[in-house]
PDB file of N, CA and C in Angstrom:
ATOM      1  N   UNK A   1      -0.884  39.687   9.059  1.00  0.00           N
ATOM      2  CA  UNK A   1      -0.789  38.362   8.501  1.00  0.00           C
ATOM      3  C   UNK A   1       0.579  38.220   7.835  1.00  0.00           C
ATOM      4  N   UNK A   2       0.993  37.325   8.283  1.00  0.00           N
ATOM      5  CA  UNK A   2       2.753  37.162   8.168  1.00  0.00           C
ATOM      6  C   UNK A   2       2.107  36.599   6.328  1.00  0.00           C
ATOM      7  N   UNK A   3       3.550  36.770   5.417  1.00  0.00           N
ATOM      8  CA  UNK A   3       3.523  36.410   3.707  1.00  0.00           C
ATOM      9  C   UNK A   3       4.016  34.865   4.007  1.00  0.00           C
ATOM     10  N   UNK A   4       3.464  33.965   3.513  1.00  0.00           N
ATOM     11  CA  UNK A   4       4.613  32.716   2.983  1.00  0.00           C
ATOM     12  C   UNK A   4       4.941  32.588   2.293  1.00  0.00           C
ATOM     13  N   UNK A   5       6.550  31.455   2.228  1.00  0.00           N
ATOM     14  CA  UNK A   5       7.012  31.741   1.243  1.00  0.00           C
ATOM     15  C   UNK A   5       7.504  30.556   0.803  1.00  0.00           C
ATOM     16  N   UNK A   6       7.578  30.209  -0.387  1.00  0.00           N
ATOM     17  CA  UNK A   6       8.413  28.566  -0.777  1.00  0.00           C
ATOM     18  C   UNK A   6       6.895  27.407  -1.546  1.00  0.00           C
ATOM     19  N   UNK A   7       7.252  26.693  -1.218  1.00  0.00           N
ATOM     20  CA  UNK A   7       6.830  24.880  -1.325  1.00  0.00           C
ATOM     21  C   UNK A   7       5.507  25.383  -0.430  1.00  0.00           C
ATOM     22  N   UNK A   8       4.156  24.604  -1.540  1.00  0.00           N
ATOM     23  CA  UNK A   8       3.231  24.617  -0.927  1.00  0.00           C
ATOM     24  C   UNK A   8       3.243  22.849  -1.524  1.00  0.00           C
ATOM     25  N   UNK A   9       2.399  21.932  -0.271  1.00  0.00           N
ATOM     26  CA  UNK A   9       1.539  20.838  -0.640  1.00  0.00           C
ATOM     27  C   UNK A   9       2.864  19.550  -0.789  1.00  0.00           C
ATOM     28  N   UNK A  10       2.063  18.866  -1.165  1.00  0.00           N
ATOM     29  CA  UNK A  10       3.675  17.100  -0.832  1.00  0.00           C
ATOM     30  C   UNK A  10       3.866  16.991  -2.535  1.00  0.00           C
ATOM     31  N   UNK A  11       3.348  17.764  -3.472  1.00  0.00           N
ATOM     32  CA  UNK A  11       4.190  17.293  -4.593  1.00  0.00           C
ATOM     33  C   UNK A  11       5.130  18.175  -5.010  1.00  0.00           C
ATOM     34  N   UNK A  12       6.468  17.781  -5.069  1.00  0.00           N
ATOM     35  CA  UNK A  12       7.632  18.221  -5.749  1.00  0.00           C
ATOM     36  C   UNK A  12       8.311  18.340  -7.125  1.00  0.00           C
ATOM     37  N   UNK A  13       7.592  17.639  -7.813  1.00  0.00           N
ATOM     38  CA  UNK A  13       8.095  17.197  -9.532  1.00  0.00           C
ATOM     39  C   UNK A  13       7.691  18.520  -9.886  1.00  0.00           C
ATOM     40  N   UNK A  14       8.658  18.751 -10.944  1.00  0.00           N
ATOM     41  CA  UNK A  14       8.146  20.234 -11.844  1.00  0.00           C
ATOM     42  C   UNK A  14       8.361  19.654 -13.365  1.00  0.00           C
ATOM     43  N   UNK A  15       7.519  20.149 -14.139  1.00  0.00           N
ATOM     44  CA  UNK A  15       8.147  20.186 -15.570  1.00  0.00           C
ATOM     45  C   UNK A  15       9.040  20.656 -16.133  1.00  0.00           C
ATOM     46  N   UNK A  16      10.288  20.264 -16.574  1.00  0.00           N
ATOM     47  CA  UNK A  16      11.182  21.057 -17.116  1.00  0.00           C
ATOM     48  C   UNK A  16      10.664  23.089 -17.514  1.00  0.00           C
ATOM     49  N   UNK A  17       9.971  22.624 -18.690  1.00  0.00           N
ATOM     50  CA  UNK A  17       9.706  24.564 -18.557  1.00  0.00           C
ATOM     51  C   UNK A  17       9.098  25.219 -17.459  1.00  0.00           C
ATOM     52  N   UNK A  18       8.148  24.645 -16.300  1.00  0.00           N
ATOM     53  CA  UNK A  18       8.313  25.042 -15.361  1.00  0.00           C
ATOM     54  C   UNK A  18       9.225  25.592 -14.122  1.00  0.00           C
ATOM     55  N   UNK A  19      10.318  24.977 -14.018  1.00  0.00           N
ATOM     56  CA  UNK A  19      11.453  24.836 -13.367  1.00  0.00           C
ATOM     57  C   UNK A  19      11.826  26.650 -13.191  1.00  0.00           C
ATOM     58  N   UNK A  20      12.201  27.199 -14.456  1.00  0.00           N
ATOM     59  CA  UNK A  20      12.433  28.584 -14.234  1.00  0.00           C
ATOM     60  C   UNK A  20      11.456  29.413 -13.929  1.00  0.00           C
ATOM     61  N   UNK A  21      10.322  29.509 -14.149  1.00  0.00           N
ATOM     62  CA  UNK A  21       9.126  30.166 -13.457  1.00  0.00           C
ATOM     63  C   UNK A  21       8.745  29.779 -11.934  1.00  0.00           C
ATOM     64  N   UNK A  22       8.947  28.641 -11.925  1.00  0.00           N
ATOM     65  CA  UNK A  22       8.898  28.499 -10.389  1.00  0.00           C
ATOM     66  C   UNK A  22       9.837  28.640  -9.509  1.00  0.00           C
ATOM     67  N   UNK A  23      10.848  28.707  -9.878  1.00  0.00           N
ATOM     68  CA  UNK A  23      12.835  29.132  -9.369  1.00  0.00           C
ATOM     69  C   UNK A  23      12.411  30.965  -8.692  1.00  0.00           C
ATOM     70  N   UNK A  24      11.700  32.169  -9.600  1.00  0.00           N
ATOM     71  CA  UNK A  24      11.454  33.389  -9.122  1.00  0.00           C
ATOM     72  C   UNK A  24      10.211  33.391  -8.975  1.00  0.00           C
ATOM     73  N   UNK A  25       9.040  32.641  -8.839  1.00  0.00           N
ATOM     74  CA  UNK A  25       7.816  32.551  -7.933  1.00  0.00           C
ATOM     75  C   UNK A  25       8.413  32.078  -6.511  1.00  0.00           C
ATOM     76  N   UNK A  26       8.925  31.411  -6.227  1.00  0.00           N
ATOM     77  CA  UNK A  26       9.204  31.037  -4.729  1.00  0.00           C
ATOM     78  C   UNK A  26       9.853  31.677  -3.774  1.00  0.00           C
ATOM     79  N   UNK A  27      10.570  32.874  -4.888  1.00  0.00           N
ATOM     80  CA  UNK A  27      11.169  34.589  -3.665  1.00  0.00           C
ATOM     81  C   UNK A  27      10.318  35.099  -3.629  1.00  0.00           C
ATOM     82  N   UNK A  28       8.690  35.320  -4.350  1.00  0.00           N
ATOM     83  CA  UNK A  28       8.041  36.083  -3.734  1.00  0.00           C
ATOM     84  C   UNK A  28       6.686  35.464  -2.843  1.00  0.00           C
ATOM     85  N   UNK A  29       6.635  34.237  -3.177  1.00  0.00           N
ATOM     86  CA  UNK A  29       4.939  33.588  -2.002  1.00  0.00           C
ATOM     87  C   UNK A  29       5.223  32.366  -2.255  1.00  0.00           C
ATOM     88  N   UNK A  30       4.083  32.009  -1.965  1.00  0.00           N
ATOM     89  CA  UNK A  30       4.025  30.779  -1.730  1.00  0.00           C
ATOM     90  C   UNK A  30       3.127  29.744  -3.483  1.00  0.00           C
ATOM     91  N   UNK A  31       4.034  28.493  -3.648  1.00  0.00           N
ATOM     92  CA  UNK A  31       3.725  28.142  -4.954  1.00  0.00           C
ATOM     93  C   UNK A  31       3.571  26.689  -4.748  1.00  0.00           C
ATOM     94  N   UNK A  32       2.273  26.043  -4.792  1.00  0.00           N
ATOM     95  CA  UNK A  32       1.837  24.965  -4.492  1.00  0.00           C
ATOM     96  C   UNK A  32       1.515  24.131  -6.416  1.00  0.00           C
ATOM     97  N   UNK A  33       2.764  23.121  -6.674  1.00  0.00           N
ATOM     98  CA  UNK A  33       2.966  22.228  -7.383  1.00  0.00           C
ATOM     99  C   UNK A  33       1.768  21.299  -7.734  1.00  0.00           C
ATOM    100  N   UNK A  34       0.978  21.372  -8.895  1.00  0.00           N
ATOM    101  CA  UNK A  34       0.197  20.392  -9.361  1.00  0.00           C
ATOM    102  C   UNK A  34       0.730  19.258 -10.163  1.00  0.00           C
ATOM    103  N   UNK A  35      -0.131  18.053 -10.240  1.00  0.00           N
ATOM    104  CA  UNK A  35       0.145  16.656 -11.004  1.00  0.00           C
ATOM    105  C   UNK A  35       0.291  17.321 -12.606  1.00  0.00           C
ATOM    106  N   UNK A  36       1.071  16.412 -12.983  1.00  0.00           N
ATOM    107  CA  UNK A  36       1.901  16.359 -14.173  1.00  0.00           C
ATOM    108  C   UNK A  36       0.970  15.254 -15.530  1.00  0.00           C
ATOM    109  N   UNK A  37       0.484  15.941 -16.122  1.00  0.00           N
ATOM    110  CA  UNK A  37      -0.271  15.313 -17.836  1.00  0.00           C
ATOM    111  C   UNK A  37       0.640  15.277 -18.234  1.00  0.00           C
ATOM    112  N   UNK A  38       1.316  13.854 -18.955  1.00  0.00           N
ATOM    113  CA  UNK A  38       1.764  13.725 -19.889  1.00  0.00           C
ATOM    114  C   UNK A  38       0.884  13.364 -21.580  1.00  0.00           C
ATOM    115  N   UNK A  39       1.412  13.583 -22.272  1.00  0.00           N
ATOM    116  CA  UNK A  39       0.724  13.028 -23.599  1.00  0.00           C
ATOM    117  C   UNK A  39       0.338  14.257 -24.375  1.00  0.00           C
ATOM    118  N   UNK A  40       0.935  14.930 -24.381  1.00  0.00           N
ATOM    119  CA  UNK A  40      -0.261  16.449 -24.641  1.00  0.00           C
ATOM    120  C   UNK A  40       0.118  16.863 -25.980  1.00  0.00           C
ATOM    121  N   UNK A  41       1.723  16.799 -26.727  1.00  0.00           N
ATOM    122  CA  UNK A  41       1.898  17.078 -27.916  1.00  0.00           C
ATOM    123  C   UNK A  41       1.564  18.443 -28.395  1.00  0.00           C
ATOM    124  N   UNK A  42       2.317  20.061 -27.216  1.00  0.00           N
ATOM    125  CA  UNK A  42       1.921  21.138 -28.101  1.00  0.00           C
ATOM    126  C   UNK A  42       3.301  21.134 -28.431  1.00  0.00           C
ATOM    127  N   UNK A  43       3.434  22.465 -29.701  1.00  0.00           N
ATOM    128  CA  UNK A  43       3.747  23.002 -30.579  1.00  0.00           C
ATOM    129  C   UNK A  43       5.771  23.407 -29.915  1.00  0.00           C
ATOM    130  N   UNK A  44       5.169  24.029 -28.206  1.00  0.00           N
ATOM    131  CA  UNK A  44       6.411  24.738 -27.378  1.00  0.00           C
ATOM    132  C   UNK A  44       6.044  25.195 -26.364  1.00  0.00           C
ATOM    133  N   UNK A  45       6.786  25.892 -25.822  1.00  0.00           N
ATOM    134  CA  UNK A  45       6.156  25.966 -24.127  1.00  0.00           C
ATOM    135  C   UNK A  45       5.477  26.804 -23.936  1.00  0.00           C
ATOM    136  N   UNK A  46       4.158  26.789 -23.199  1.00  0.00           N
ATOM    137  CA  UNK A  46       2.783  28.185 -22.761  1.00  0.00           C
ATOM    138  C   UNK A  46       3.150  28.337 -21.631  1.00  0.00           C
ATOM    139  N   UNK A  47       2.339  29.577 -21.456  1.00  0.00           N
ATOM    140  CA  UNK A  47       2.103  29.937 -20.033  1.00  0.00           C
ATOM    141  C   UNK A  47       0.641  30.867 -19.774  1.00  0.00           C
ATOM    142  N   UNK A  48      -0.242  30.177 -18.931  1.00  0.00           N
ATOM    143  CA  UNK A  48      -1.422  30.560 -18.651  1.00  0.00           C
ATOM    144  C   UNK A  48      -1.576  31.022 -17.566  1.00  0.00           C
ATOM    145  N   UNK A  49      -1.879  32.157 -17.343  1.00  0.00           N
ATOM    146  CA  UNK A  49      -2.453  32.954 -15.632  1.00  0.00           C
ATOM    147  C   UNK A  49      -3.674  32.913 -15.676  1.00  0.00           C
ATOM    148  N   UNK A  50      -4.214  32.369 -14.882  1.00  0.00           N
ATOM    149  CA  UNK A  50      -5.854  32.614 -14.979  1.00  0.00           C
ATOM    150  C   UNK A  50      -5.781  33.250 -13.052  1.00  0.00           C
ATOM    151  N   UNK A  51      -6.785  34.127 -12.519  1.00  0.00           N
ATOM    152  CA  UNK A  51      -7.305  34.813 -11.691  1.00  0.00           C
ATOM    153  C   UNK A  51      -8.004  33.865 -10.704  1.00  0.00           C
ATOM    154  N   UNK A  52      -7.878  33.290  -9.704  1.00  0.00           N
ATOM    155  CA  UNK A  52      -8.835  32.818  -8.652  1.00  0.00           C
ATOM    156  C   UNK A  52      -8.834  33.207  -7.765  1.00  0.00           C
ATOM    157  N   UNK A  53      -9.819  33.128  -6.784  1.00  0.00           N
ATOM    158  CA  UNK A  53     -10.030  33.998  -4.967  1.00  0.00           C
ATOM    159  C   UNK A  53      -8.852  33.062  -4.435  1.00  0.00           C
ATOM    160  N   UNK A  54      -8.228  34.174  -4.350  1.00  0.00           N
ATOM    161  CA  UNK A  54      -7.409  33.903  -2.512  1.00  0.00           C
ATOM    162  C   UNK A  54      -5.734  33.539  -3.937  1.00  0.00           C
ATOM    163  N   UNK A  55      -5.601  33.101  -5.117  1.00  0.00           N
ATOM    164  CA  UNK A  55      -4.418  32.746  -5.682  1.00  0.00           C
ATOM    165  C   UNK A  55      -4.339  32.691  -7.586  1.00  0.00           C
ATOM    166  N   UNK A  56      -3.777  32.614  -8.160  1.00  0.00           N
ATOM    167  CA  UNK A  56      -3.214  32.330  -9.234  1.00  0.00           C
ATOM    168  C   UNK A  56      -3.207  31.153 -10.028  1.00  0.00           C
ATOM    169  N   UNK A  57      -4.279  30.787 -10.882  1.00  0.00           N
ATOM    170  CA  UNK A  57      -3.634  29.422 -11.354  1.00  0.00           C
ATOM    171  C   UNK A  57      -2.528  29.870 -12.237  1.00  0.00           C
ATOM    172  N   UNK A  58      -1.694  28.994 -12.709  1.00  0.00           N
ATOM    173  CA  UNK A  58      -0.551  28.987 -13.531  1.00  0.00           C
ATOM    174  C   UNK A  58      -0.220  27.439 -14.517  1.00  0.00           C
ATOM    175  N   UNK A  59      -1.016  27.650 -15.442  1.00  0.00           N
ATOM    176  CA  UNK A  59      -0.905  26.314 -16.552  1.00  0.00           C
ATOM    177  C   UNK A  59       0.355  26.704 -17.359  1.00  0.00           C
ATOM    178  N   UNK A  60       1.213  25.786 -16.988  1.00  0.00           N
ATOM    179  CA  UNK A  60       2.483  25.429 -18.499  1.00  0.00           C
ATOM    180  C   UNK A  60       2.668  24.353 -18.818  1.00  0.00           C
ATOM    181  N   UNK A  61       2.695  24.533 -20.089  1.00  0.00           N
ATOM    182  CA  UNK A  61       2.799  23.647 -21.202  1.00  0.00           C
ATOM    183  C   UNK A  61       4.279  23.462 -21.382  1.00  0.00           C
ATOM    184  N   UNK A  62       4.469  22.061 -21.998  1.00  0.00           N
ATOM    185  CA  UNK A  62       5.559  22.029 -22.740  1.00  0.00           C
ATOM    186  C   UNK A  62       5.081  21.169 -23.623  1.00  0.00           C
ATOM    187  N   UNK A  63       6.133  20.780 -24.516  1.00  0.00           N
ATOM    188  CA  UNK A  63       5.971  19.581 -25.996  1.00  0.00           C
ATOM    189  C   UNK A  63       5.368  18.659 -25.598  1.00  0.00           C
ATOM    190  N   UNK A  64       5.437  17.914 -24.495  1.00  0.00           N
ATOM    191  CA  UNK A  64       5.074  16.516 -23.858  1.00  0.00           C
ATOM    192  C   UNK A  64       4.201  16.561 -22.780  1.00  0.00           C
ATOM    193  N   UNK A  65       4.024  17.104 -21.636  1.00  0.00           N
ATOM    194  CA  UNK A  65       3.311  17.401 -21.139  1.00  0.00           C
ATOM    195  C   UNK A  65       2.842  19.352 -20.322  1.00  0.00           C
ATOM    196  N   UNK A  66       1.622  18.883 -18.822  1.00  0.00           N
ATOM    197  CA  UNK A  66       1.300  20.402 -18.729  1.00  0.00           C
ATOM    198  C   UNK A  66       1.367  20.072 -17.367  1.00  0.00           C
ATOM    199  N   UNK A  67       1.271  21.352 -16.187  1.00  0.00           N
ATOM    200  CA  UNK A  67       1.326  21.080 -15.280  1.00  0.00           C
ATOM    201  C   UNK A  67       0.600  22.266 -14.846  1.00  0.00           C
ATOM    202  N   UNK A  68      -0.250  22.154 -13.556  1.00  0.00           N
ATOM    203  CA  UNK A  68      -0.677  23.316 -13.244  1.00  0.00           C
ATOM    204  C   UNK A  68      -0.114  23.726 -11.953  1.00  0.00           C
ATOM    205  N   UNK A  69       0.176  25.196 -11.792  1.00  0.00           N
ATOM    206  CA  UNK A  69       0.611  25.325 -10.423  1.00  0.00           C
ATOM    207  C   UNK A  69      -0.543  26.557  -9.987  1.00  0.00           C
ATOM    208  N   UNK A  70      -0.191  26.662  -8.382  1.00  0.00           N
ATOM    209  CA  UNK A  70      -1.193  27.650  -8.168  1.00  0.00           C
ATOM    210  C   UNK A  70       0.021  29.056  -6.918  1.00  0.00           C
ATOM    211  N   UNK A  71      -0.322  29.945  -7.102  1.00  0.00           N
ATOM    212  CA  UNK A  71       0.565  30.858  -6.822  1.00  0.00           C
ATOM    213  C   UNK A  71       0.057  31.976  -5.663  1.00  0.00           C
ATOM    214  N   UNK A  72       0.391  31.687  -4.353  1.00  0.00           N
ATOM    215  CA  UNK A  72      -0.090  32.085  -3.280  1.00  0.00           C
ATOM    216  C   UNK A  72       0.399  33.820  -2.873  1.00  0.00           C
ATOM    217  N   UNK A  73      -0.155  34.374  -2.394  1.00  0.00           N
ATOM    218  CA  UNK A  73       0.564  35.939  -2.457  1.00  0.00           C
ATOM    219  C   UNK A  73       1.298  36.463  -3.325  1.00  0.00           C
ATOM    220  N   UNK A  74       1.482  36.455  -4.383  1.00  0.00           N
ATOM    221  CA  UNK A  74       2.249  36.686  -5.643  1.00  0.00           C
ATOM    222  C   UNK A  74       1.272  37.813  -6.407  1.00  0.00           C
ATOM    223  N   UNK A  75       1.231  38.955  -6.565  1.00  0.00           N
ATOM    224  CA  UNK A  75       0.202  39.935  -6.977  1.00  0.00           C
ATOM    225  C   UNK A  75       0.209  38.949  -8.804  1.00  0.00           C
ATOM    226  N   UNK A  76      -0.851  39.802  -9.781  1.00  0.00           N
ATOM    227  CA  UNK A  76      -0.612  39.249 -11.580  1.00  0.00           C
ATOM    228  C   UNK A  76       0.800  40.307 -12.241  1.00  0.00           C
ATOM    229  N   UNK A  77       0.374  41.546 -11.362  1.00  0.00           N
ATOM    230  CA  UNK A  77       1.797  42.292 -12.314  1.00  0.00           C
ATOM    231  C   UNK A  77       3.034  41.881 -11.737  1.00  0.00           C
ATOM    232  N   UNK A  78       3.432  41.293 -10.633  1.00  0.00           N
ATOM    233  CA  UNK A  78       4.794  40.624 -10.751  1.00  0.00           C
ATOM    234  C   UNK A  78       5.084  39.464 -11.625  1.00  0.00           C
ATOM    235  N   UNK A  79       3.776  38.287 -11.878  1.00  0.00           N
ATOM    236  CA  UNK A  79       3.806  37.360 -12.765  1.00  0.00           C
ATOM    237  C   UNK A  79       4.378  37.799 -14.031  1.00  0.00           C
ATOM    238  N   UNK A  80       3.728  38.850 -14.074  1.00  0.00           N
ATOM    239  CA  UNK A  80       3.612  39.445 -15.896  1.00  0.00           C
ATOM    240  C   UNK A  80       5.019  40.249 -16.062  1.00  0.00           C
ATOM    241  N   UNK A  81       5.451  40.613 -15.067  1.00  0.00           N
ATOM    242  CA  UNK A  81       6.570  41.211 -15.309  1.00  0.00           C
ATOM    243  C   UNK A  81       7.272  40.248 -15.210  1.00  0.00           C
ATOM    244  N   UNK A  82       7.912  38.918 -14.501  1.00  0.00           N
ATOM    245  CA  UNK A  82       8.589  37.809 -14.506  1.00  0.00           C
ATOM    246  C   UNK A  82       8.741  37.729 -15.962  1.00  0.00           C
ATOM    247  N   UNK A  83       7.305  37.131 -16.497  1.00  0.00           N
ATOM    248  CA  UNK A  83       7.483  36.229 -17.684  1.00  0.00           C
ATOM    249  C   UNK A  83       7.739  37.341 -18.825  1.00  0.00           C
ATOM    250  N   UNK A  84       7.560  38.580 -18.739  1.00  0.00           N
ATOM    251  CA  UNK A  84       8.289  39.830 -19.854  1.00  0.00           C
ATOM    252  C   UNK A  84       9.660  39.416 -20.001  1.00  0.00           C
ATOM    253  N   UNK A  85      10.637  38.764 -18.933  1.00  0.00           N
ATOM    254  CA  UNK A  85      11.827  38.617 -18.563  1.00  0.00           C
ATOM    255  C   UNK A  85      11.867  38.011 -20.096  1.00  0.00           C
ATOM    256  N   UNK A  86      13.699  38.345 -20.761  1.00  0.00           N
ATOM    257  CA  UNK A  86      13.722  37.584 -21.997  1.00  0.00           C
ATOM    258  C   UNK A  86      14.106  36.385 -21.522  1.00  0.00           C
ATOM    259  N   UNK A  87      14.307  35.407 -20.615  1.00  0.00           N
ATOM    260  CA  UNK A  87      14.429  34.147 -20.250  1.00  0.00           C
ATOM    261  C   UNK A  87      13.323  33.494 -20.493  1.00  0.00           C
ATOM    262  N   UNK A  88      12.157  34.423 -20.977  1.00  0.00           N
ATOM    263  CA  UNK A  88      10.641  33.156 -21.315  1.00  0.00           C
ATOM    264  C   UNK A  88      10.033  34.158 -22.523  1.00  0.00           C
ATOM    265  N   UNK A  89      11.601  33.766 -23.467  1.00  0.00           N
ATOM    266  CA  UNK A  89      10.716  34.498 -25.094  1.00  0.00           C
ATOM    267  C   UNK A  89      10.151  33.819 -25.521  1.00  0.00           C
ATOM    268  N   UNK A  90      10.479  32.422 -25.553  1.00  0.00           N
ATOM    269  CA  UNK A  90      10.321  31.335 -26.197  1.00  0.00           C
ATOM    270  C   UNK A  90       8.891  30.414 -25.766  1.00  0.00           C
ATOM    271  N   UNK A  91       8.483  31.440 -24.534  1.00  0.00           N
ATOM    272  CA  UNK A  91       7.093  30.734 -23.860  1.00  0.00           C
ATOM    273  C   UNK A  91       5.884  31.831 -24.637  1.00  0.00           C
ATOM    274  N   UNK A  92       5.107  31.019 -24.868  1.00  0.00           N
ATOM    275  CA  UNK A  92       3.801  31.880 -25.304  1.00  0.00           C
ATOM    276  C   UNK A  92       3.019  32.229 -24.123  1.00  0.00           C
ATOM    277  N   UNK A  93       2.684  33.359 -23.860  1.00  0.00           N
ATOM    278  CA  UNK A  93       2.522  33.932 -22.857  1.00  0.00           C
ATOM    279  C   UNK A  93       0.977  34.253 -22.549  1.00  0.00           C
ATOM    280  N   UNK A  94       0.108  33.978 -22.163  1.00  0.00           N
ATOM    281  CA  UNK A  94      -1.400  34.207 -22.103  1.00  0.00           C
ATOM    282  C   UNK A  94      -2.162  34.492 -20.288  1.00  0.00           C
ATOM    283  N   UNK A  95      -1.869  36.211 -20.447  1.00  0.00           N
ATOM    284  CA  UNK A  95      -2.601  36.872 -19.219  1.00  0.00           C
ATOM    285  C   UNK A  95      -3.771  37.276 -19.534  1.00  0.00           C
ATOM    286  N   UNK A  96      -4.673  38.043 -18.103  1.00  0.00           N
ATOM    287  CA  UNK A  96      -5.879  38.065 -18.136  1.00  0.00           C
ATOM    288  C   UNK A  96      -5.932  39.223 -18.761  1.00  0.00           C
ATOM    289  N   UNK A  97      -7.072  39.684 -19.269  1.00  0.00           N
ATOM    290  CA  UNK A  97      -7.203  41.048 -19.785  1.00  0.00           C
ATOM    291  C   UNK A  97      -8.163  41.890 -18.956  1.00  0.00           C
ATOM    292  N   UNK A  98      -8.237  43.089 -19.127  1.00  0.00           N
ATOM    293  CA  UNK A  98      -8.551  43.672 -17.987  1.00  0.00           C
ATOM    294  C   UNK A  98      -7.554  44.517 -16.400  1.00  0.00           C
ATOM    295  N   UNK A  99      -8.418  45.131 -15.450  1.00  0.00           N
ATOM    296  CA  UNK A  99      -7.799  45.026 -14.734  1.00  0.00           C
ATOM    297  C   UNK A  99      -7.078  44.000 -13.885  1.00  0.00           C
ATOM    298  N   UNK A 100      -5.578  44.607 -13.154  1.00  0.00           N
ATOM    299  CA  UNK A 100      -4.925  43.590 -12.676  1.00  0.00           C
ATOM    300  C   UNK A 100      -5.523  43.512 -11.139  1.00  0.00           C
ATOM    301  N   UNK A 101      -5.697  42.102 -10.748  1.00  0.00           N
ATOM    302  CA  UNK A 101      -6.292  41.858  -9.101  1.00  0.00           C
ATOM    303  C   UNK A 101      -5.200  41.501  -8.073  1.00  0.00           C
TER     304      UNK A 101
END
């Protein structure tokens, strides 16, 4: 089974703090862009991995709004090692606990 790689789905908009997490998700699989909440009023920018069959959700936050993406062939310890990167100190960081799938 060949890996894909890039742009999943017809939406393109990213959230600003998204932008760099999805810039080194897209060298390794495939990263399909969710609709954009505005109104949300947190604190600074999150980042949520949650575990699903077959992919990755990926919730980030920023001040104004959240966006969810979902992350196709991308194992959790490359995620987790991405966002260790000091380019996302400033993101609050929230992985699964437990073993990695």
């Amino acid at each position: 089974m060949t890996r894909a790689r890039g742009r999943a789905g017809s939406h393109t908009t990213l959230i600003e703090a998204a932008v760099p997490l999805v810039r080194r998700l897209d060298r390794l699989g495939r990263v399909s862009r969710g609709m954009i909440e505005a109104g949300i009023g947190a604190r600074g920018h999150a980042v949520k991995v949650t575990p699903l069959p077959g992919c990755l959700r990926l919730t980030v936050v920023s001040k104004v709004s959240r966006q969810e993406l979902h992350a196709y062939g991308i194992p959790l310890a490359a995620v987790a090692a991405i966002l260790a990167d000091p380019e996302f100190r400033a993101y609050k960081v929230n992985l699964p606990h437990g073993p990695a799938s």
